[in-house]
N, C-alpha and C. Protein backbone atom coordinates (compact mmCIF):
# COMPACT_ATOMS: atom_id res chain seq x y z
N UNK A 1 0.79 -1.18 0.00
CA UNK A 1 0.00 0.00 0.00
C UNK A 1 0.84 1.26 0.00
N UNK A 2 2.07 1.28 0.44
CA UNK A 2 2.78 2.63 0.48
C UNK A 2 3.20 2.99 -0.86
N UNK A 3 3.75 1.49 -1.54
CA UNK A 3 4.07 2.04 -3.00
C UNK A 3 2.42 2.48 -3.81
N UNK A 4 1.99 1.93 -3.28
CA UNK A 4 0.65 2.62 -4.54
C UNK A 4 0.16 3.77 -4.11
N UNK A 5 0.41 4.26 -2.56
CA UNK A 5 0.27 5.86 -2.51
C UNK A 5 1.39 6.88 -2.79
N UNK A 6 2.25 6.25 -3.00
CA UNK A 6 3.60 6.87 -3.53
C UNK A 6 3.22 6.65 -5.15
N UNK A 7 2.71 6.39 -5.94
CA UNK A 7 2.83 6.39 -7.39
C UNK A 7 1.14 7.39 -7.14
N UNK A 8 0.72 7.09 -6.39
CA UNK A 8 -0.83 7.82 -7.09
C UNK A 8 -0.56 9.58 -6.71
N UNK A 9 0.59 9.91 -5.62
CA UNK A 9 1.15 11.06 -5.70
C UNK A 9 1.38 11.71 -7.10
N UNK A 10 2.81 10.38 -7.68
CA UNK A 10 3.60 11.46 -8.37
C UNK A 10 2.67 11.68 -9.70
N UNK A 11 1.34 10.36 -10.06
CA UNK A 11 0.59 10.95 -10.84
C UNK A 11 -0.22 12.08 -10.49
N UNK A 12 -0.78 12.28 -9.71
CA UNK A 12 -1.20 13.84 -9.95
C UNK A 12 -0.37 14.85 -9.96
N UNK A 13 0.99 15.31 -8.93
CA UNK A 13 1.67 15.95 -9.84
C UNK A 13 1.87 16.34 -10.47
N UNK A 14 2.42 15.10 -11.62
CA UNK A 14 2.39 15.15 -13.41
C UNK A 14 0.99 15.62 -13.82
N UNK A 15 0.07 15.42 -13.75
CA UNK A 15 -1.04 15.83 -14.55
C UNK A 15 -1.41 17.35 -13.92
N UNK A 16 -1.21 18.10 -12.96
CA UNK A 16 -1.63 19.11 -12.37
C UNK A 16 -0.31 20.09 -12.84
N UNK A 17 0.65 19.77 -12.90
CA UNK A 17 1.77 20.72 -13.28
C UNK A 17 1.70 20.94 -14.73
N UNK A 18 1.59 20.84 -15.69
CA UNK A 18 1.87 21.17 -17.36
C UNK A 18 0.12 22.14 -16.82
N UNK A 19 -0.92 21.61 -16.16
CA UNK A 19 -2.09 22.41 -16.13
C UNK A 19 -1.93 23.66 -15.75
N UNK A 20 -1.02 24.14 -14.63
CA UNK A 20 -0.97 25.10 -13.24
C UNK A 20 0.09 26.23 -14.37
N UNK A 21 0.86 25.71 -15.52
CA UNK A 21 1.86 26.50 -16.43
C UNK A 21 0.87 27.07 -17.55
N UNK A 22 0.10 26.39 -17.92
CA UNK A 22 -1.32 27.00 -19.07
C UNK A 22 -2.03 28.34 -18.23
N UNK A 23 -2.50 27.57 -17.54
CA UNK A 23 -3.18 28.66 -16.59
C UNK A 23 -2.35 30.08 -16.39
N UNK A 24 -0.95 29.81 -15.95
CA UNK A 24 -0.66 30.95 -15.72
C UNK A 24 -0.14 31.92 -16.53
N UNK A 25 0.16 31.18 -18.15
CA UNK A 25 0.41 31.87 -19.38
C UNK A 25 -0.81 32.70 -19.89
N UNK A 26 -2.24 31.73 -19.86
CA UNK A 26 -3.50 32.10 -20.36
C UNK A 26 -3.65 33.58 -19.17
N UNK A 27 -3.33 33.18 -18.20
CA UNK A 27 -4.16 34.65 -16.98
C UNK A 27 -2.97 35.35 -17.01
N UNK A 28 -2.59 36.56 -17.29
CA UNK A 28 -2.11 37.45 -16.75
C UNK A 28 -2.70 38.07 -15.32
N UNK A 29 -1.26 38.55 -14.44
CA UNK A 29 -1.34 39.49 -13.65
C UNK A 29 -2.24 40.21 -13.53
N UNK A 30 -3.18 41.19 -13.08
CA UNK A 30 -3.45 41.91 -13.07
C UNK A 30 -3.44 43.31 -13.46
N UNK A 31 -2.04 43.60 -12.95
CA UNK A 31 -1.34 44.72 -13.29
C UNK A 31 -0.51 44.96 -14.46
N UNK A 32 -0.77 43.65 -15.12
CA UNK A 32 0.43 43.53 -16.44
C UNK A 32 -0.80 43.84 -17.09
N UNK A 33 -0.41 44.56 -18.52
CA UNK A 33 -0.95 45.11 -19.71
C UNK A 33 -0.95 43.18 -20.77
N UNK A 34 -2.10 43.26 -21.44
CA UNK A 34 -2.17 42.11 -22.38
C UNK A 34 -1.33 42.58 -23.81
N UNK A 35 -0.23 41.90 -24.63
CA UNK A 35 0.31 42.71 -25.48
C UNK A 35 -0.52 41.62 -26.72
N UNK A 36 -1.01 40.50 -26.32
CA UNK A 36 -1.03 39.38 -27.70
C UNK A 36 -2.22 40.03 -28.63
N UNK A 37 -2.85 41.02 -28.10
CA UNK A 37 -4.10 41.72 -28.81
C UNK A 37 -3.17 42.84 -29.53
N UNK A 38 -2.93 43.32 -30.71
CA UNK A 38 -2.81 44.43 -31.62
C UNK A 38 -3.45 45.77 -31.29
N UNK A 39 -3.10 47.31 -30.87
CA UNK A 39 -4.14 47.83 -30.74
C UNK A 39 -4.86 48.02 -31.80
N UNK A 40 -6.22 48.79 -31.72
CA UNK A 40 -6.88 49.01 -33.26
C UNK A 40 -6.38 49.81 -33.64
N UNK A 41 -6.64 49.70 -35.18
CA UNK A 41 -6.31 50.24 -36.27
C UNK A 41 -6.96 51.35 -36.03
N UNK A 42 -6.09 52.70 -36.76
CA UNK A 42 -6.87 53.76 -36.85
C UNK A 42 -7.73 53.55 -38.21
N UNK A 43 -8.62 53.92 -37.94
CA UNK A 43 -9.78 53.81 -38.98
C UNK A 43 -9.12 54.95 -40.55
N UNK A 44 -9.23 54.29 -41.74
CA UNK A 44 -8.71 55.32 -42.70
C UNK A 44 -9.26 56.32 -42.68
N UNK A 45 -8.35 57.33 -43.66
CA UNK A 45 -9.08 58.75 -43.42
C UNK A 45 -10.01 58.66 -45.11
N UNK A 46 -10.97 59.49 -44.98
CA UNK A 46 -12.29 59.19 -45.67
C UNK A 46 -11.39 59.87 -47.19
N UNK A 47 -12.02 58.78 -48.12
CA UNK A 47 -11.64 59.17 -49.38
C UNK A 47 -12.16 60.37 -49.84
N UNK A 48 -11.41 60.91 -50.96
CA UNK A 48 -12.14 62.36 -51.01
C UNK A 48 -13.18 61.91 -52.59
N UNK A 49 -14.28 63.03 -52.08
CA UNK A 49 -15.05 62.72 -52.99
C UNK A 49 -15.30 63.20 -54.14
N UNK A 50 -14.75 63.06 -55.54
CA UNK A 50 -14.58 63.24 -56.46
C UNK A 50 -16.14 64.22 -57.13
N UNK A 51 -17.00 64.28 -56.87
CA UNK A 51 -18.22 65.05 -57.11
C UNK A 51 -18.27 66.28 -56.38
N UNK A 52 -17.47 66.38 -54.78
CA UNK A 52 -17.57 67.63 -54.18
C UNK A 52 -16.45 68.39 -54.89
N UNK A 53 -15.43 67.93 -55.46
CA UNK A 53 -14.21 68.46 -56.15
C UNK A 53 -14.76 69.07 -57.15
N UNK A 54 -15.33 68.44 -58.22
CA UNK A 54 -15.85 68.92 -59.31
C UNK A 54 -16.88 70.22 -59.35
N UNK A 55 -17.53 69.81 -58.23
CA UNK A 55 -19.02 70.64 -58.07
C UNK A 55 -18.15 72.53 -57.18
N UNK A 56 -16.98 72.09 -56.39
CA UNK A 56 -16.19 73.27 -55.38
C UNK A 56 -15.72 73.65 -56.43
N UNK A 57 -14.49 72.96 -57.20
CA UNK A 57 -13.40 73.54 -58.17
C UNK A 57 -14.53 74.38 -59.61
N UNK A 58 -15.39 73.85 -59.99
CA UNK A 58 -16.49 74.40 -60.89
C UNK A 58 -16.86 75.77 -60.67
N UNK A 59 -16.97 75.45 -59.40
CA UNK A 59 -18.34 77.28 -58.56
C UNK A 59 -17.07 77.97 -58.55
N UNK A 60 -15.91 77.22 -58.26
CA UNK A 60 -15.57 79.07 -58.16
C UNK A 60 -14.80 79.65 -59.24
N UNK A 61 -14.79 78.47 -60.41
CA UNK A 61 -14.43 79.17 -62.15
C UNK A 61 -15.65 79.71 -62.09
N UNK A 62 -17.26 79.39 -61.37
CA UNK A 62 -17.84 80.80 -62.35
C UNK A 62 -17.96 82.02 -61.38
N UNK A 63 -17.43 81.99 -60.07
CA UNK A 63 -16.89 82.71 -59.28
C UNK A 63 -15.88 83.95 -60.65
N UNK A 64 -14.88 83.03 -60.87
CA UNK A 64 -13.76 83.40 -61.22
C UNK A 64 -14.55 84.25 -63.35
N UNK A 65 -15.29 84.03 -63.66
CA UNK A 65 -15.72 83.81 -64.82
C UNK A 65 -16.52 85.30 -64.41
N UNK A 66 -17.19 85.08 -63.59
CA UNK A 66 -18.22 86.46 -63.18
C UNK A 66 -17.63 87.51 -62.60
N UNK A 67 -16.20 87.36 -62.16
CA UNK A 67 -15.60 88.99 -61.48
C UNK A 67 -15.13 88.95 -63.28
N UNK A 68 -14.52 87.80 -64.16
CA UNK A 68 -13.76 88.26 -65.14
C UNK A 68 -15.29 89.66 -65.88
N UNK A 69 -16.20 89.44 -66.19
CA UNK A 69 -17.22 90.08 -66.79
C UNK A 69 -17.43 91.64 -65.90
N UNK A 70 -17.50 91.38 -64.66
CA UNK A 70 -16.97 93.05 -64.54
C UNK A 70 -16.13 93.89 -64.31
N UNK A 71 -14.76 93.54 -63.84
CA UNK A 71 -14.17 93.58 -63.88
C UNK A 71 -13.47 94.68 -64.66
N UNK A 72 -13.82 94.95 -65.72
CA UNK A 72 -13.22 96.24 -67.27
C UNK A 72 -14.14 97.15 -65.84
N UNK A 73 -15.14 97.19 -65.31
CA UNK A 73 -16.12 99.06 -64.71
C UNK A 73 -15.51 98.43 -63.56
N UNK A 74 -15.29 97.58 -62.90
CA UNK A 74 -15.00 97.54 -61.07
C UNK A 74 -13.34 98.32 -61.26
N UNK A 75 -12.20 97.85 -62.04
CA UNK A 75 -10.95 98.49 -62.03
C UNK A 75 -10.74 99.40 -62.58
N UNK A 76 -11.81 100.21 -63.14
CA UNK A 76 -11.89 101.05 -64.58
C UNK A 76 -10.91 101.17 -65.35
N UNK A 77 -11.11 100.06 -66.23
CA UNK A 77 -10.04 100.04 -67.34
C UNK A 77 -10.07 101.08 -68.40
N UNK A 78 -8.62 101.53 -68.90
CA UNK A 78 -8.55 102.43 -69.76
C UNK A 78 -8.83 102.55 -71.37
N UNK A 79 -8.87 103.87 -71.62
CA UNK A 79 -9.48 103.28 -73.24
C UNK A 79 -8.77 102.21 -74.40
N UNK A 80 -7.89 101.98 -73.89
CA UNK A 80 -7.22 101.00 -74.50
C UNK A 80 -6.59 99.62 -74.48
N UNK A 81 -7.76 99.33 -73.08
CA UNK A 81 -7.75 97.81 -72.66
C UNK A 81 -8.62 97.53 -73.64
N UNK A 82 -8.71 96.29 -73.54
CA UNK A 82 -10.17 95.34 -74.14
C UNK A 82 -11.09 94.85 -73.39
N UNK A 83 -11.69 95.68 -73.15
CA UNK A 83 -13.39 95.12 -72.22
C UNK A 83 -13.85 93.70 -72.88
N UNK A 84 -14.12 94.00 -74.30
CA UNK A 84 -14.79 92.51 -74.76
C UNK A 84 -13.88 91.46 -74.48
N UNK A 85 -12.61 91.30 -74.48
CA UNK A 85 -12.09 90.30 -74.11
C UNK A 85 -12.44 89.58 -72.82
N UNK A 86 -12.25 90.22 -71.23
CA UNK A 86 -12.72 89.90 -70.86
C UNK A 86 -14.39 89.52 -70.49
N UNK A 87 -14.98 90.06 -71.05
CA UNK A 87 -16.41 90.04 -70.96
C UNK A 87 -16.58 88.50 -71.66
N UNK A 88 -15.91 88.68 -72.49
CA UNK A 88 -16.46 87.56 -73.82
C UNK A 88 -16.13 86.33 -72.98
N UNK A 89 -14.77 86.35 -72.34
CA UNK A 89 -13.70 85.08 -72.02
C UNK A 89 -14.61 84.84 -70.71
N UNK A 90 -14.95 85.83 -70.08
CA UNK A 90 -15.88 85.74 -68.82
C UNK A 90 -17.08 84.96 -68.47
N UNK A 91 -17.75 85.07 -69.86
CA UNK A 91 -19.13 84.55 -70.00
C UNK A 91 -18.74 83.20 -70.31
N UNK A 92 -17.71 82.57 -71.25
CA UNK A 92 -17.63 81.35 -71.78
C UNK A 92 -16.95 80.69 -70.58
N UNK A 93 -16.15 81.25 -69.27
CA UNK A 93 -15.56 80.29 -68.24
C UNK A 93 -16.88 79.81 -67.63
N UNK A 94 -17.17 81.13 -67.08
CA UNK A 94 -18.79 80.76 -65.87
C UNK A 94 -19.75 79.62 -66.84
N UNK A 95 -20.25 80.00 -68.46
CA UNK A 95 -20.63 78.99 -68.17
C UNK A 95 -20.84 77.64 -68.68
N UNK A 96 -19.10 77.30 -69.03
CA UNK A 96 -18.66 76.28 -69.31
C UNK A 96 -18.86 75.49 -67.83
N UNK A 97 -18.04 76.29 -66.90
CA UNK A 97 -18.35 76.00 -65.06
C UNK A 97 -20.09 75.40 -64.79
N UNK A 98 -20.93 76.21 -65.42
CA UNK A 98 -22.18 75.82 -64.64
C UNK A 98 -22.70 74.70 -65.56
N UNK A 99 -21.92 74.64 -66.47
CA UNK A 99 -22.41 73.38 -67.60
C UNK A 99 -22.18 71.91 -66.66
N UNK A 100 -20.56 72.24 -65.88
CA UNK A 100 -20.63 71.59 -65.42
C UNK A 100 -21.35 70.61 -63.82
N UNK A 101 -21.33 72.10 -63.50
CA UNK A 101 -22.09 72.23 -61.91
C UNK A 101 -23.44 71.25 -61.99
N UNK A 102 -23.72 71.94 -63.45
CA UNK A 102 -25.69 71.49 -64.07
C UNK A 102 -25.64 70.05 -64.09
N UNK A 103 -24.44 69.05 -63.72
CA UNK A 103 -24.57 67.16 -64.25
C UNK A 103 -23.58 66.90 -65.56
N UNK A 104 -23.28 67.69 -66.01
CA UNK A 104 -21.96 67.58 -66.96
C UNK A 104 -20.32 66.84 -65.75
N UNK A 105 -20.52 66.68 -64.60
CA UNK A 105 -19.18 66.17 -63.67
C UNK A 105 -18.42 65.46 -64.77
N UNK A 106 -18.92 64.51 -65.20
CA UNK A 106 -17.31 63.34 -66.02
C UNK A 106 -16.79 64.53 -67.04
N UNK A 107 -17.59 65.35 -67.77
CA UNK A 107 -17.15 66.02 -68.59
C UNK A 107 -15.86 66.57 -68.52
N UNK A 108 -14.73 65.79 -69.17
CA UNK A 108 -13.46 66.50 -68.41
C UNK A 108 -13.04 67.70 -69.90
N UNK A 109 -13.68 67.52 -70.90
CA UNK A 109 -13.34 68.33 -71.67
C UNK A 109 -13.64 70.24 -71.44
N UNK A 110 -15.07 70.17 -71.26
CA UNK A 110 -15.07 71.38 -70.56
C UNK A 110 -14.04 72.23 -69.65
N UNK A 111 -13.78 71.32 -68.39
CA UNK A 111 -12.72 71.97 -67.46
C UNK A 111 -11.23 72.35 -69.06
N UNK A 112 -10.80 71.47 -70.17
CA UNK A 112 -9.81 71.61 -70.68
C UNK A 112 -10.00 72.73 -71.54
N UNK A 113 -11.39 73.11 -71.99
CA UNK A 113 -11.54 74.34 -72.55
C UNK A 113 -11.30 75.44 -71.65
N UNK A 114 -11.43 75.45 -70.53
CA UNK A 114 -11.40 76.54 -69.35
C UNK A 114 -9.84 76.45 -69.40
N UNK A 115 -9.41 75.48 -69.09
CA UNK A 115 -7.80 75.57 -69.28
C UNK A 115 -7.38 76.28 -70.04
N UNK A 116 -8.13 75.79 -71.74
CA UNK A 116 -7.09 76.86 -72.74
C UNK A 116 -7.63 78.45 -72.07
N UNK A 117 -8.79 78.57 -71.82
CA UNK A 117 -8.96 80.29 -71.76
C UNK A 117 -8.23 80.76 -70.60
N UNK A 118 -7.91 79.79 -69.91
CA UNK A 118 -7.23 80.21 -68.78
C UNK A 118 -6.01 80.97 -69.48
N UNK A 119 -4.69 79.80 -69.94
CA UNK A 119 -3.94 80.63 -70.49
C UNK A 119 -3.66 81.63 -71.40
N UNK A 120 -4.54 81.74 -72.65
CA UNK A 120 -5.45 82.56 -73.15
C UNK A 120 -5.19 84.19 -72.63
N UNK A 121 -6.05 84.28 -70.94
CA UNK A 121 -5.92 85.23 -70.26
C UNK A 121 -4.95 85.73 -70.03
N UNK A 122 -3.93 84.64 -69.70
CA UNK A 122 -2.33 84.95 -69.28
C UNK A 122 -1.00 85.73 -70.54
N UNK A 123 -1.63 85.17 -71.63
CA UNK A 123 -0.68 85.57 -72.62
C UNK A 123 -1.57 87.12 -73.32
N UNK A 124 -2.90 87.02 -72.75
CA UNK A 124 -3.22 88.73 -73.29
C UNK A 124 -3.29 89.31 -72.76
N UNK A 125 -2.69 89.28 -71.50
CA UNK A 125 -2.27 90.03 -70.44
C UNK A 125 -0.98 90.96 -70.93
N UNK A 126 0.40 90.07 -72.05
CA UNK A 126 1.40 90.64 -72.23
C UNK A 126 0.95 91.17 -74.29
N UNK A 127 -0.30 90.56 -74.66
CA UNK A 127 0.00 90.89 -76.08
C UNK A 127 -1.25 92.17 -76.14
N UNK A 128 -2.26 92.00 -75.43
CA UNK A 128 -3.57 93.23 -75.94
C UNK A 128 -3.82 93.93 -74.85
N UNK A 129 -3.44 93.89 -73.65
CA UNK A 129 -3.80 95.04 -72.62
C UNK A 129 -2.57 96.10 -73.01
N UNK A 130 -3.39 97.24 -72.36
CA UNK A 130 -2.19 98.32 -72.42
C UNK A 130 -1.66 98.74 -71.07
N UNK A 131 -2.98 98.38 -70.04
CA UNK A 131 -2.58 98.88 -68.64
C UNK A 131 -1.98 97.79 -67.76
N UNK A 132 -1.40 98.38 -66.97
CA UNK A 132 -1.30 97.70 -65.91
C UNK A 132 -2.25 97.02 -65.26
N UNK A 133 -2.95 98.01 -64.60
CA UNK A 133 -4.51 97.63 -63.86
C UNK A 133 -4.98 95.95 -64.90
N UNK A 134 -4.83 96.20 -66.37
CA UNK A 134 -5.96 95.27 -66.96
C UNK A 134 -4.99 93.72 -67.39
N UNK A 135 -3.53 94.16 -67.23
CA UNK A 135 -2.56 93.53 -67.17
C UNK A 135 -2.59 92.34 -65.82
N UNK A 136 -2.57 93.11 -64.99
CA UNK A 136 -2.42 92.03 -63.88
C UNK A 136 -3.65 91.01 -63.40
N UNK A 137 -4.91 91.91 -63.59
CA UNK A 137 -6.04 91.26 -63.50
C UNK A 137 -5.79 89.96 -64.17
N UNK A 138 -5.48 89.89 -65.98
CA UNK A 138 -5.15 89.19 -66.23
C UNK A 138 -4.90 87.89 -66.00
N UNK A 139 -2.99 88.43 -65.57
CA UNK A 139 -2.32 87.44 -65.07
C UNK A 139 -3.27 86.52 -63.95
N UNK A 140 -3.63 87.15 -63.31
CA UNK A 140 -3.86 86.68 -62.07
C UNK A 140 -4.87 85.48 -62.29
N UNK A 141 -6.10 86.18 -63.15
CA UNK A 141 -7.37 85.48 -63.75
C UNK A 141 -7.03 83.93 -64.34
N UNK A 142 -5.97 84.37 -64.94
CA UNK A 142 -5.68 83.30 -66.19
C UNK A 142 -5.07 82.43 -65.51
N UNK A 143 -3.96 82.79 -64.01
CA UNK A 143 -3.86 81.42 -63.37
C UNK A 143 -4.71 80.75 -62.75
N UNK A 144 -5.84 81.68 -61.89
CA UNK A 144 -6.34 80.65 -61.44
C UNK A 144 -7.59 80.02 -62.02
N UNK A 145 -7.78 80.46 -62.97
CA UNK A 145 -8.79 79.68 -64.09
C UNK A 145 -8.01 78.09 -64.24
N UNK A 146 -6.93 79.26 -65.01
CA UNK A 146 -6.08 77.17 -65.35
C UNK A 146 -6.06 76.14 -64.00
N UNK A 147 -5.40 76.93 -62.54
CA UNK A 147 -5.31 75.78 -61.52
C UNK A 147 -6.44 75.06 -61.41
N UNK A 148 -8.26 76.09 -61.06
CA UNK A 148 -9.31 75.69 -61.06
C UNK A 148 -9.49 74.70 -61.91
N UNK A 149 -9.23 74.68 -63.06
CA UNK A 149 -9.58 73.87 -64.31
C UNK A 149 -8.83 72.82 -64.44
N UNK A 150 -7.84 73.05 -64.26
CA UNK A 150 -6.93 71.33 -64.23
C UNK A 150 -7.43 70.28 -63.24
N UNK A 151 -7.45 71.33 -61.55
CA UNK A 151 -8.22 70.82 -60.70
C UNK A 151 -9.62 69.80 -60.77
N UNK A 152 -10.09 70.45 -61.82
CA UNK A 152 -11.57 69.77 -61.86
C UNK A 152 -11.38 68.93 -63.09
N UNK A 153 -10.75 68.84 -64.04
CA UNK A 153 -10.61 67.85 -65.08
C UNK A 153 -9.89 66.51 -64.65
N UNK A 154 -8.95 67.02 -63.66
CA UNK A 154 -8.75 65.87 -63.05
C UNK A 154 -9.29 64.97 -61.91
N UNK A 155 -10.34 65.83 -61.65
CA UNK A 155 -11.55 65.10 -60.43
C UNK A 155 -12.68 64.63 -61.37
N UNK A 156 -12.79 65.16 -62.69
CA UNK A 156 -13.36 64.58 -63.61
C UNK A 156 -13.19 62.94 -63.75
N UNK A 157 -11.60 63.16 -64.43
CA UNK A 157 -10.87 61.75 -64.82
C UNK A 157 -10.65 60.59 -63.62
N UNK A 158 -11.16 61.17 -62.68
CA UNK A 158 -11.08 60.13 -61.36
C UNK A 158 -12.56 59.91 -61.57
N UNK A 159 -13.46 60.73 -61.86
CA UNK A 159 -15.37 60.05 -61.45
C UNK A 159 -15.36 59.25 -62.86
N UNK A 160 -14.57 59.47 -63.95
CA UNK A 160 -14.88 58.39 -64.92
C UNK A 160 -14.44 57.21 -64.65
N UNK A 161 -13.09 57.20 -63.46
CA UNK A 161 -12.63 55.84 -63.77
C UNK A 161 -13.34 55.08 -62.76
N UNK A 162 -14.24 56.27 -61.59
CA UNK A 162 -15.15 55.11 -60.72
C UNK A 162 -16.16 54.55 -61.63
N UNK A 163 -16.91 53.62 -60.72
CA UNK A 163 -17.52 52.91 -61.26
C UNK A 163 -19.22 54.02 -60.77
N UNK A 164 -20.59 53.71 -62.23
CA UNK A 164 -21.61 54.53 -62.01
C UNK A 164 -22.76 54.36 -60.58
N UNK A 165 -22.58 54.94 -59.94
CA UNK A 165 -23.68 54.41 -58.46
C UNK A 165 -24.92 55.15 -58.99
């Protein structure tokens, strides 16, 4: 009888020890931090939406389209600027712009016509104004027509390559 309570010892032992090492891997401390969890992910940042681009970068070519049209009486240009130029170039940005604003978005050709008048503006800034005043307006017009306009032809060429919802 002593040997069989001496073996029924060292079996529990053995079976309680590999158990008592699980346990204490599975439970952490209390005070210890758990590292086997990843923290979360920061959530991505929200894609941008190719229709608010088009519809923002649009409004303010006819922003930009509607100071061009008054612009000759707000700076009072001299008799030897060209009012119709801008007037003319004015009317065809704004509303190439609201052509697009109106559901024309994929239309990336429009924004590329605004492009050419953009530069357009920029180079008759140095060949048909005479003033300064109608000179810089110009310049100024004709860049940010073109940035506006590239801007939106290329938020164009992104809503064509999504797919139609």
């Amino acid at each position: 009888m002593a040997t069989h309570g001496r073996t029924r010892t060292r079996s529990r032992a053995r079976t309680r020890a590999p158990y008592d090492r699980r346990a204490a891997e599975v439970r952490p401390r209390a005070d210890e931090p758990i590292y086997d969890v990843p923290p979360p992910a920061a959530p991505p940042p929200p894609a941008p939406n190719w229709r608010d681009d088009v519809l923002s970068l649009s409004g303010l070519n006819v922003l930009a389209g509607i100071w061009l049209i008054i612009s000759p009486w707000v700076l009072n240009y001299g008799p030897g600027d060209p009012k119709w130029n801008n007037v003319v170039f004015g009317a065809i940005i704004a509303l190439l712009a609201l052509a697009k604003i109106g559901g024309a978005l994929r239309a990336t050709w429009l924004s590329a016509v605004n492009a050419v008048i953009g530069v357009w503006l920029f180079v008759a800034a140095f060949t048909i104004d005479s003033s300064w005043t109608a000179g810089w307006n110009d310049i100024i017009l004709g860049v940010i027509v073109f940035l506006l306009a590239l801007g939106s032809a290329s938020a164009s060429e992104r809503g064509a390559a999504a797919p139609v919802a």
